[in-house]
Protein backbone atom coordinates (compact mmCIF):
# COMPACT_ATOMS: atom_id res chain seq x y z
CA UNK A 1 -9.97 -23.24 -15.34
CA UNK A 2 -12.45 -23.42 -11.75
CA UNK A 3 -15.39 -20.88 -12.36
CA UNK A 4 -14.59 -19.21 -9.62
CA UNK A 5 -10.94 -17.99 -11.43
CA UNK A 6 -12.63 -17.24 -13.93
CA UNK A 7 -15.00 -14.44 -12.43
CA UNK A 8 -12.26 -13.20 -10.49
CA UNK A 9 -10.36 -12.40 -13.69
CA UNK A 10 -13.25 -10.17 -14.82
CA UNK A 11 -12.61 -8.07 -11.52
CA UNK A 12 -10.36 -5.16 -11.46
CA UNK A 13 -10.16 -2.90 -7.86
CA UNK A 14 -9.24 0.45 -8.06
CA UNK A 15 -8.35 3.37 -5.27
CA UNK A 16 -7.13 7.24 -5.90
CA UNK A 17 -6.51 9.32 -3.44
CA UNK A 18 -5.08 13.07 -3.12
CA UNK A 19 -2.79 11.96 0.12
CA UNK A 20 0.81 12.85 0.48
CA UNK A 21 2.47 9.08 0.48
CA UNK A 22 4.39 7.76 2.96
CA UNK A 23 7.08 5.15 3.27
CA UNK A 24 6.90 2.06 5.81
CA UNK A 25 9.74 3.55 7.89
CA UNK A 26 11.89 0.30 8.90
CA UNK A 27 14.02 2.32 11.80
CA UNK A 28 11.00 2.17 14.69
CA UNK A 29 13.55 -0.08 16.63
CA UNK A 30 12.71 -3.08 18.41
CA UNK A 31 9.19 -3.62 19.60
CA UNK A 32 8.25 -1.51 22.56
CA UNK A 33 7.72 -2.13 26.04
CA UNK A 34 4.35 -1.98 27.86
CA UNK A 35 4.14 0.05 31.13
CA UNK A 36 4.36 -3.25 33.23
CA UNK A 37 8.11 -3.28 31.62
CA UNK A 38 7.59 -6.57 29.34
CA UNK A 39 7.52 -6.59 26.02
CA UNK A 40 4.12 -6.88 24.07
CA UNK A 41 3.41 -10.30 22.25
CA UNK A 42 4.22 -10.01 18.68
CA UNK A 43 3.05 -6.21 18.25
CA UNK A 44 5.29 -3.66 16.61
CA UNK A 45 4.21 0.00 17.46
CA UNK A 46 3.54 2.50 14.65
CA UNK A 47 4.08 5.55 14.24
CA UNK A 48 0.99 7.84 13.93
CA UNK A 49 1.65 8.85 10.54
CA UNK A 50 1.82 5.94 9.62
CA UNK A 51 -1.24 4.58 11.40
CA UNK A 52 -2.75 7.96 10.01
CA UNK A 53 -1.91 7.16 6.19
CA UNK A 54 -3.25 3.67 6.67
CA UNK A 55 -6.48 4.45 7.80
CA UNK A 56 -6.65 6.96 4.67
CA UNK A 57 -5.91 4.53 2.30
CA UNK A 58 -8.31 2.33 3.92
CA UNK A 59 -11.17 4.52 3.50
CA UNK A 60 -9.96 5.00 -0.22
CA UNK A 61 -10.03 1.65 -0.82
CA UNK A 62 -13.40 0.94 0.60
CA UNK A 63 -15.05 3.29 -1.66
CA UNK A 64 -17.57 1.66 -3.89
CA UNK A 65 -17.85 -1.62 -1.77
CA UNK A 66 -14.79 -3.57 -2.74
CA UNK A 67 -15.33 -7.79 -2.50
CA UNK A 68 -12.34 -9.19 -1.52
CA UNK A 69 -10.30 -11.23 -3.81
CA UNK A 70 -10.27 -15.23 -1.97
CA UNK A 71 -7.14 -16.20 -0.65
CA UNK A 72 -5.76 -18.73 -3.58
CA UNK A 73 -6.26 -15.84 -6.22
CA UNK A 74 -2.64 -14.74 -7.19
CA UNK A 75 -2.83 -10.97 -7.87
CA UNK A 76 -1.24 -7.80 -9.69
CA UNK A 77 -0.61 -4.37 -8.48
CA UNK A 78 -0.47 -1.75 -10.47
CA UNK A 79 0.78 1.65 -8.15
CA UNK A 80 1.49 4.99 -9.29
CA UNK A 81 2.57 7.77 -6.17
CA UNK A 82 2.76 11.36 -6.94
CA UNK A 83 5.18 13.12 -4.63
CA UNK A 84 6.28 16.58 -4.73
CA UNK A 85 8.93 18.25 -6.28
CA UNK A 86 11.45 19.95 -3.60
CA UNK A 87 11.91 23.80 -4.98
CA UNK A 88 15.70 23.08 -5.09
CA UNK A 89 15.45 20.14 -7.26
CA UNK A 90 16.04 20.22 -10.60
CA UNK A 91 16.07 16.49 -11.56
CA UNK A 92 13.53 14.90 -13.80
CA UNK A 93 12.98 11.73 -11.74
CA UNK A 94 12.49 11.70 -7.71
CA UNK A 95 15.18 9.39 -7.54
CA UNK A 96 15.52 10.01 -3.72
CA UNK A 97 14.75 8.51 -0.55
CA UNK A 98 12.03 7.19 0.62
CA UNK A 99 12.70 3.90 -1.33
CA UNK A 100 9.49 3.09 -3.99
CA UNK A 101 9.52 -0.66 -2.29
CA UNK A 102 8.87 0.92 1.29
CA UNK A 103 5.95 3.24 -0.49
CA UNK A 104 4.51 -0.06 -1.44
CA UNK A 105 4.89 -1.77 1.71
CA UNK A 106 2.81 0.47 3.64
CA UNK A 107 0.10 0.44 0.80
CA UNK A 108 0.26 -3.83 0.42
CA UNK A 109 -0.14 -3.96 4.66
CA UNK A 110 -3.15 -0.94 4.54
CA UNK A 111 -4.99 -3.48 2.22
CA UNK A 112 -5.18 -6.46 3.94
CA UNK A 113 -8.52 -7.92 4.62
CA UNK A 114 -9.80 -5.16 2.21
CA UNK A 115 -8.38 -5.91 -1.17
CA UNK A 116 -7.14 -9.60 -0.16
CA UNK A 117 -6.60 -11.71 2.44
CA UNK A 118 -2.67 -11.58 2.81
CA UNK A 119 -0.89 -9.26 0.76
CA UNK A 120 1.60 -12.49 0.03
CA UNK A 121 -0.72 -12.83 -2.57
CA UNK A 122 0.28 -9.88 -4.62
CA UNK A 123 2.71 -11.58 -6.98
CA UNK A 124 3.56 -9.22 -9.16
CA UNK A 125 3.58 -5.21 -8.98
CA UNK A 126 4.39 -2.40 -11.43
CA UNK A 127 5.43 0.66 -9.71
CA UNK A 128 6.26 3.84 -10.02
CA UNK A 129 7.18 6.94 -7.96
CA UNK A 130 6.90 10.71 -10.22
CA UNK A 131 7.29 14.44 -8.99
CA UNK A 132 3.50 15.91 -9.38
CA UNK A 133 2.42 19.24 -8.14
CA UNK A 134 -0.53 17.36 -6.09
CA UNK A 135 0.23 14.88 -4.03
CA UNK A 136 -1.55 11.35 -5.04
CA UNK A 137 -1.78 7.87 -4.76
CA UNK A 138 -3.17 5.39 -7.62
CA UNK A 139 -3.63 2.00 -7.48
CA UNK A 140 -5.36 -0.91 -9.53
CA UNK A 141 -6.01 -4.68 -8.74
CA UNK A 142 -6.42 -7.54 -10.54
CA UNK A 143 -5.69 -11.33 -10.47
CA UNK A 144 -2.56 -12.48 -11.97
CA UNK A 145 -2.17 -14.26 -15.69
């Protein structure tokens, strides 16, 4: 095992936050056109609460001066998101839309270049969406095996 695996496996990141999540939301469309009428070069637009949730997270994750894991470091992530309970709803579980994979999207993409370099290297995630009176957002970070 290189030294340098085995310091990262001594690291752990961790971010909480009191936000509301949101879901990557898949139905923008196609990418939008410019004013000039063309497309733009490989940029998607996003929406601003989703740009807005991002930067949150961001700022979460930042706390406490994170050093990013190196790109070759296979990592898990461990994500917990507190949602709240519609008054109507009587279920248990928040087995509802949004999907728990596009809460996790959002999250993986708000961490790049903060957490790791590509959030490709993420390769394996425990997850899990619950009802909570406050809104939250948990997540922990660690290299893989």
């Amino acid at each position: 095992m290189s030294k340098l695996l085995e310091l990262e496996k001594k690291r752990v990141l961790y971010l909480e936050a009191d936000l509301d999540p949101t879901a990557f939301d898949h139905r923008n469309g196609p990418p939008r056109r410019g004013q000039n009428g063309k497309m733009y070069a490989g940029h998607r637009y996003t929406p601003g609460k989703q740009s807005r949730y991002m930067r949150e997270i961001q700022i979460a994750a930042r706390i406490g001066d994170p050093v990013m894991f190196e790109k070759d470091i296979p990592l898990l992530l461990w994500v917990e998101y507190g949602v709240r309970r519609p008054k109507t709803v009587k279920r248990v579980y928040p087995v509802v839309r949004p999907d728990l994979t596009n809460y996790t999207k959002i999250l993986e993409d708000s961490l790049n270049g903060i957490w790791w370099v590509d959030d490709s290297q993420v390769i394996a995630q425990i997850a899990t969406k619950v009802y909570s009176n406050t809104p939250y957002v948990r997540a922990q970070c660690e290299p893989y095996g």
